[in-house]
Every structure is written in C-alpha cells, then in structure tokens.
C-alpha atoms as a PDB file:
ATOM      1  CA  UNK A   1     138.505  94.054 107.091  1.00  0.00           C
ATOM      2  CA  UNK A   2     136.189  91.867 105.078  1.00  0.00           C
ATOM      3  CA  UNK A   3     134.545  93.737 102.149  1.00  0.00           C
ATOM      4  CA  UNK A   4     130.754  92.860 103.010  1.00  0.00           C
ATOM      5  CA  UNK A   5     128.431  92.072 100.465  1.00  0.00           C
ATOM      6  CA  UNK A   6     126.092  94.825  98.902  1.00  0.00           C
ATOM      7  CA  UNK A   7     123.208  92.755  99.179  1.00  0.00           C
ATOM      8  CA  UNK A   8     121.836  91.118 102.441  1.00  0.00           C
ATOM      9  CA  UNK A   9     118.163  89.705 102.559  1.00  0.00           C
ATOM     10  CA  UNK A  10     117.554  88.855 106.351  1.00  0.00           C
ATOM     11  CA  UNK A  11     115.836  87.931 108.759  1.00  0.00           C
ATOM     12  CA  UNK A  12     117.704  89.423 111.682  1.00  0.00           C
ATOM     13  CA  UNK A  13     117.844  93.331 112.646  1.00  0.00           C
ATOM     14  CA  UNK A  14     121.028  95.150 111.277  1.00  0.00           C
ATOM     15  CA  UNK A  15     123.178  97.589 113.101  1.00  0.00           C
ATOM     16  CA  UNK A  16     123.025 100.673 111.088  1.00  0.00           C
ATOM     17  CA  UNK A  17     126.718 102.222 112.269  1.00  0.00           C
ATOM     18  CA  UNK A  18     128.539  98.673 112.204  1.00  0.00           C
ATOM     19  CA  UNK A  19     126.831  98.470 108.139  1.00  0.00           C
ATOM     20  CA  UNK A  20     128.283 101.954 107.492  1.00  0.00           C
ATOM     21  CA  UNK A  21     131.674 101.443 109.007  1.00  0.00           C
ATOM     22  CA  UNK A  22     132.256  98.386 106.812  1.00  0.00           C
ATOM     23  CA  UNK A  23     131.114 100.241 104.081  1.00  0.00           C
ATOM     24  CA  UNK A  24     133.310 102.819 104.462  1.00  0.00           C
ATOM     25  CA  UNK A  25     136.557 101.074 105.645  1.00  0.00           C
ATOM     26  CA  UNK A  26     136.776  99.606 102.405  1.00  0.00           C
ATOM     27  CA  UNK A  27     137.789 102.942 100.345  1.00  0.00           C
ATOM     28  CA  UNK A  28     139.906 106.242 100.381  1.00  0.00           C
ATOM     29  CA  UNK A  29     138.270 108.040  98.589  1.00  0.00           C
ATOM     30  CA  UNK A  30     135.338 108.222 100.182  1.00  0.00           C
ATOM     31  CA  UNK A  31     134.060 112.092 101.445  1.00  0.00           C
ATOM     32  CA  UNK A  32     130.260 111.156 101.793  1.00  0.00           C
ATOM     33  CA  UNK A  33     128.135 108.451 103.276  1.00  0.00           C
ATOM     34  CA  UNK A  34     124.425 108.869 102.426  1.00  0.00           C
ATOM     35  CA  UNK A  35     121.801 106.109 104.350  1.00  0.00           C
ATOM     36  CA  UNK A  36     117.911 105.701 104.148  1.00  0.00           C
ATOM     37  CA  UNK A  37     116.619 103.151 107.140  1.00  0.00           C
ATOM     38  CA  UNK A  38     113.422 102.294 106.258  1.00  0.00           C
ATOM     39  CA  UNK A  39     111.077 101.300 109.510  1.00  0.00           C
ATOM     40  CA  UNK A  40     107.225  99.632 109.980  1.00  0.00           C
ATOM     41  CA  UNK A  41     104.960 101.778 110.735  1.00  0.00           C
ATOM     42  CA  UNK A  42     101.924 101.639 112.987  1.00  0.00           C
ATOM     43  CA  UNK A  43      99.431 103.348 111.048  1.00  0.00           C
ATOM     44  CA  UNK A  44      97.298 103.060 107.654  1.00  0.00           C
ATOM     45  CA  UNK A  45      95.868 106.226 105.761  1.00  0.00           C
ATOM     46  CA  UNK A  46      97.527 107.964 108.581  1.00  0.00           C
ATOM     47  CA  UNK A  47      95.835 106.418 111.576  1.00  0.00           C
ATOM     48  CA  UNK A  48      98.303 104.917 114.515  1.00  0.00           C
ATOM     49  CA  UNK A  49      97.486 101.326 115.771  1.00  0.00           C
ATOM     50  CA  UNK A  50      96.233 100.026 112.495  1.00  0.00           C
ATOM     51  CA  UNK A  51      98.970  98.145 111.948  1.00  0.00           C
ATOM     52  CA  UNK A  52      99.793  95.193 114.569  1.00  0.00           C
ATOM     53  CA  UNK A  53     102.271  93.121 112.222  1.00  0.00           C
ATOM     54  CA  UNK A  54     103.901  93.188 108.710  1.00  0.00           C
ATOM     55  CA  UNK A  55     105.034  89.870 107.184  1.00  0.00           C
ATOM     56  CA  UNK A  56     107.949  90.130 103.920  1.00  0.00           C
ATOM     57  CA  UNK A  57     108.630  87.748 101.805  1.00  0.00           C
ATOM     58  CA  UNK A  58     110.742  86.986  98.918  1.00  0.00           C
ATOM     59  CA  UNK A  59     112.094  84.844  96.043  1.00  0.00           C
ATOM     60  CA  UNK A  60     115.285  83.641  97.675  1.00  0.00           C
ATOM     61  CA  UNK A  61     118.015  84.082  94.957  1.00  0.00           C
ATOM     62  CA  UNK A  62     115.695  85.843  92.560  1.00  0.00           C
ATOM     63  CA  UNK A  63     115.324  88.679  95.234  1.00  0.00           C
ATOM     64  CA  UNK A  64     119.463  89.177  95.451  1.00  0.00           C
ATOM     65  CA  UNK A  65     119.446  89.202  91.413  1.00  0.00           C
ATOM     66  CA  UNK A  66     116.933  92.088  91.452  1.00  0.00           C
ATOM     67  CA  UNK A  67     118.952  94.104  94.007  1.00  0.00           C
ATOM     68  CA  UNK A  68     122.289  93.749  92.309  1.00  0.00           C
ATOM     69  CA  UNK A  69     121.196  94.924  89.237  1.00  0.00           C
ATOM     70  CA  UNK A  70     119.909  97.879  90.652  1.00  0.00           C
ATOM     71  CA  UNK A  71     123.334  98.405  92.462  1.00  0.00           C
ATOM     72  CA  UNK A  72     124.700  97.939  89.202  1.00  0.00           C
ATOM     73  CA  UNK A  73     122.418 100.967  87.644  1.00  0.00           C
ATOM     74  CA  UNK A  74     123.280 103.316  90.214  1.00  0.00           C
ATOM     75  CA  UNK A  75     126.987 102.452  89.791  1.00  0.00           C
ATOM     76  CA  UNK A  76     126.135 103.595  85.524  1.00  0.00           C
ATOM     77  CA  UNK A  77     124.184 106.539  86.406  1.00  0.00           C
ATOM     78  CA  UNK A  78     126.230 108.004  89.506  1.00  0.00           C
ATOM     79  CA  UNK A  79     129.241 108.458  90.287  1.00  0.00           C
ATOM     80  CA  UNK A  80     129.606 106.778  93.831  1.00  0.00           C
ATOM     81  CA  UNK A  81     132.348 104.216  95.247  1.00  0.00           C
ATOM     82  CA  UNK A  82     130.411 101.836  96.991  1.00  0.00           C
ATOM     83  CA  UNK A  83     126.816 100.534  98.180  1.00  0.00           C
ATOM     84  CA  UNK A  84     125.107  97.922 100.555  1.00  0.00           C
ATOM     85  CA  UNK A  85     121.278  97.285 100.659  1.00  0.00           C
ATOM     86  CA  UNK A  86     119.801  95.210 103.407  1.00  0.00           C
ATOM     87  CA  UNK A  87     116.380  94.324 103.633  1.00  0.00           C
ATOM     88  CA  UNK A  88     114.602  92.183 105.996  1.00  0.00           C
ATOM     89  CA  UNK A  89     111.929  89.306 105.462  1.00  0.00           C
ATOM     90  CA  UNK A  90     109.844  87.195 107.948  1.00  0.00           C
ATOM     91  CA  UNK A  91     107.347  89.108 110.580  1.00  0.00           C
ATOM     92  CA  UNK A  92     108.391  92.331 111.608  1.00  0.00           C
ATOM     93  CA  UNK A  93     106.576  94.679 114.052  1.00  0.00           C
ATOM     94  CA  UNK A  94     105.840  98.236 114.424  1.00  0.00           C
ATOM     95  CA  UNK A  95     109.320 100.196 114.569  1.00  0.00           C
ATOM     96  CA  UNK A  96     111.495  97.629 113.545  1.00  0.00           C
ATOM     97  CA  UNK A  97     114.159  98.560 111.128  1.00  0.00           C
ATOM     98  CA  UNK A  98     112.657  97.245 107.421  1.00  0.00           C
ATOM     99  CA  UNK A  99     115.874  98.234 104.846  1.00  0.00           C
ATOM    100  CA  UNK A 100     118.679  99.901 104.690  1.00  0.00           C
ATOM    101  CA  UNK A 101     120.512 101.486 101.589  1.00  0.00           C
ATOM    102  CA  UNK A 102     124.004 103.326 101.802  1.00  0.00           C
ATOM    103  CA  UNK A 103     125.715 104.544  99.249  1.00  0.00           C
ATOM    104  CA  UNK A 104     129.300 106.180  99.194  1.00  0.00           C
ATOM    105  CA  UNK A 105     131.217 108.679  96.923  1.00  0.00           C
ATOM    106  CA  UNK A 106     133.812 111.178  97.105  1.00  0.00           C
ATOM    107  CA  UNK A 107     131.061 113.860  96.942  1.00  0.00           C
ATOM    108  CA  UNK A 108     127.469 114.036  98.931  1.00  0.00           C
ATOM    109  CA  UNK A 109     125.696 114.707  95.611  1.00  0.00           C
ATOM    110  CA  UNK A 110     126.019 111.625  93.669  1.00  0.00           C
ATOM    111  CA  UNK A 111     125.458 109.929  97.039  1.00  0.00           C
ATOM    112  CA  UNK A 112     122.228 111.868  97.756  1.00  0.00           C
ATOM    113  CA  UNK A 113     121.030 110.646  94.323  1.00  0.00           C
ATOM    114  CA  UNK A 114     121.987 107.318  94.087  1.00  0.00           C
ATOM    115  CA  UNK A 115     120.230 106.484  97.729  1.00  0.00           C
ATOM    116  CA  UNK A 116     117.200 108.364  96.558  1.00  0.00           C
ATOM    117  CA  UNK A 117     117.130 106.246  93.160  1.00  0.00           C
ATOM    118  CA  UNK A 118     118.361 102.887  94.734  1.00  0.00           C
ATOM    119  CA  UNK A 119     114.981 103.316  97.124  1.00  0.00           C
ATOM    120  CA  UNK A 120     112.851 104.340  94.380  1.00  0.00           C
ATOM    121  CA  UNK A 121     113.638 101.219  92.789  1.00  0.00           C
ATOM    122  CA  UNK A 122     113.537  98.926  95.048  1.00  0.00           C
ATOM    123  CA  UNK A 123     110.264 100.145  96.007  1.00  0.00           C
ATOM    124  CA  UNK A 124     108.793  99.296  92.730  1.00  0.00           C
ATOM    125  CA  UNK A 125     110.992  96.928  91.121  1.00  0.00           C
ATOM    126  CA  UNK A 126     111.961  94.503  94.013  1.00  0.00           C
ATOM    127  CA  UNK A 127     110.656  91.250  94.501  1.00  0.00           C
ATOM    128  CA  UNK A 128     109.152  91.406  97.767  1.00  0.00           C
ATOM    129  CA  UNK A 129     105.861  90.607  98.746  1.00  0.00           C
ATOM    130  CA  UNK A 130     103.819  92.648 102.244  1.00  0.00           C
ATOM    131  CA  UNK A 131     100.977  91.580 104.353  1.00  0.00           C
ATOM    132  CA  UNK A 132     100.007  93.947 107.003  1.00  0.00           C
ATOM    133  CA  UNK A 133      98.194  92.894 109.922  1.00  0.00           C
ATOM    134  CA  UNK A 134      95.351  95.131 111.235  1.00  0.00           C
ATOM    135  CA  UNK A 135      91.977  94.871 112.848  1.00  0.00           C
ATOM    136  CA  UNK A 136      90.320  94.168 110.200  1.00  0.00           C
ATOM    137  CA  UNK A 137      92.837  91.078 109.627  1.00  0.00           C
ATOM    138  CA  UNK A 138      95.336  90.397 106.922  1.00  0.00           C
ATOM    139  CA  UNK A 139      95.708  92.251 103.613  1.00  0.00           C
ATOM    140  CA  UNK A 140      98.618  91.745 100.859  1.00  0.00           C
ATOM    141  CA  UNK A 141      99.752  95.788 100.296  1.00  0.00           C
ATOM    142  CA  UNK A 142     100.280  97.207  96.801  1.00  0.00           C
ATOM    143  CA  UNK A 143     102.235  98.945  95.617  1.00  0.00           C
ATOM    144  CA  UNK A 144     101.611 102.768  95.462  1.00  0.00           C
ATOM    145  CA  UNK A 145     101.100 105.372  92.783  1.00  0.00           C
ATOM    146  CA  UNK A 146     103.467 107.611  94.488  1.00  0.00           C
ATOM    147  CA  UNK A 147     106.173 104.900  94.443  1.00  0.00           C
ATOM    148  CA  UNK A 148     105.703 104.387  90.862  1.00  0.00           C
ATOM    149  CA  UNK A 149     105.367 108.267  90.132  1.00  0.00           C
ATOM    150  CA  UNK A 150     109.414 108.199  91.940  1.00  0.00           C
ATOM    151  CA  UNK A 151     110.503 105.263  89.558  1.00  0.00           C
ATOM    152  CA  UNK A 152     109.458 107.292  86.905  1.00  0.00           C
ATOM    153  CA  UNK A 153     111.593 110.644  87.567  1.00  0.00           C
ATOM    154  CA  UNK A 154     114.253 108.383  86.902  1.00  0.00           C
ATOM    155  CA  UNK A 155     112.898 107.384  83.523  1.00  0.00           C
ATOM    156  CA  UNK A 156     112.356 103.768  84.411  1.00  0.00           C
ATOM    157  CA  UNK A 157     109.561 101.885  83.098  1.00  0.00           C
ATOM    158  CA  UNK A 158     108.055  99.850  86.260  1.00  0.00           C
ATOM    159  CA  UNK A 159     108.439  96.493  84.871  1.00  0.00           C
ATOM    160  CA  UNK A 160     107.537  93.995  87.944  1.00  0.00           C
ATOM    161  CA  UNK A 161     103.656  94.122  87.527  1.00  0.00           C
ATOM    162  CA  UNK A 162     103.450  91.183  90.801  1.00  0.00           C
ATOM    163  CA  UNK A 163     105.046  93.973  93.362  1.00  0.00           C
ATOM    164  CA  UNK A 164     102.928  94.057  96.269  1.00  0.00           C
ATOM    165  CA  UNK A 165     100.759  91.475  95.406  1.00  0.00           C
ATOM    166  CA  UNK A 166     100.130  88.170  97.183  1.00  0.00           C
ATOM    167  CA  UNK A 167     102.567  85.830  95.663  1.00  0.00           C
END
C-alpha cells in the first residue's frame, strides 16, 4: 500500500476510515489511532441557522509548509509513529466534514496529545482564511481567544497575526 501523504489541502470530502486505514497499514508498531474531524457548524454565539455557508481559503504551497512543520513538532515533542492532516478549502456547508488530524503511536497517550496539540496549532498558526455566510451577509471570522489560550498550554507563541482575517 502507498504511504499517503501527511498533508492534504482539498477540496473534496475525505473518508474518515479509508484515511485511518492507510494510516495505519503503514506501521507495526502501532497500538493507538487517535482522530479529531472537525465539521461546519450551523450556528453563531450558539444560535442554529446563522450560518448558511463557510468559504476556506489558502496560500497554496505556503499552506502545506505550515502544516508540515507542525507535523514535524509533534513528531519532537511526542512520541507517535505517524500522522495525516486533511483540511478542506472552497465553500463548504453546514455539516460537512472541515479537517481531519490522526495521529498514531504505540501508546494512546502520546496520541491523545499530539492530536490535541496538532489542532491547537493549526487553529492558530495555519494559513487559512474563513468567511461565514449568515443573514446578515458575509463576515471574514477571527480567530478566537480560546484558540490562542490552547496554543499557549503548549508554550507556543502565536506567531501568524493574519489568521482569520480577510486575506
């Protein structure tokens, strides 16, 4: 089997147990699996329907960069075998499937962590840009102080000051 890549910024949905089976076909020594899907919701400040659309988009090439490095962290600060991160771009609506991180290890732990920190950062640190659709129309979404309060129990620095704005 193919070793897929551990980045993938696309357009089209993924299928979350196909992702995970390639990830884990590719090593032994693997004794945990640990996933966050990310999906769109419906709702702003908690109220359903506010949300019709949400529109991603990126820095082709500079996007990938970003996301590899961050693989590349997790691989320094945990001990885990493997990883794949898949976002998508372009207009998604309400339920769709957003991103997907996976991580592997021999132990659930480390791969517990690493998913939690690999999300934290690319919440905050990711080049990716989000317009929601609403009634009231079309608004670019920052980023949050909760997000950035999660990068920092990791003792990163948030460093990408454009996150969330319109690029």
């Amino acid at each position: 089997m193919t070793k897929p890549p551990r980045v993938s910024i696309q357009t089209d949905n993924f299928d979350v147990a196909a992702e995970i089976a390639a990830l884990r076909a590719q090593d032994g020594r693997i004794g945990a699996v640990c996933s966050f899907i990310g999906t769109v919701r419906d709702r702003t400040a908690g109220e359903p329907g506010q949300i019709s659309s949400m529109a991603l988009e990126h820095y082709p090439g500079m996007t990938e960069k970003s996301i590899e490095a961050m693989i590349d962290a997790a691989h320094q600060r945990f001990d885990i075998l493997g990883a794949r991160v898949i976002h998508r771009v372009g207009l998604l609506q309400p339920l769709d499937q957003i991103v997907l991180v996976a991580v592997t290890s021999a132990h659930r732990g480390e791969s517990f962590a690493a998913c939690e920190f690999l999300m934290d950062y690319l919440k905050t640190q990711a080049p990716f840009w989000k317009k929601e659709q609403t009634p009231a129309g079309a608004k670019w979404v920052d980023a949050r102080v909760a997000d950035e309060a999660a990068l920092a129990k990791w003792r990163i620095e948030a460093s990408n000051v454009i996150h969330g704005q319109n690029p």
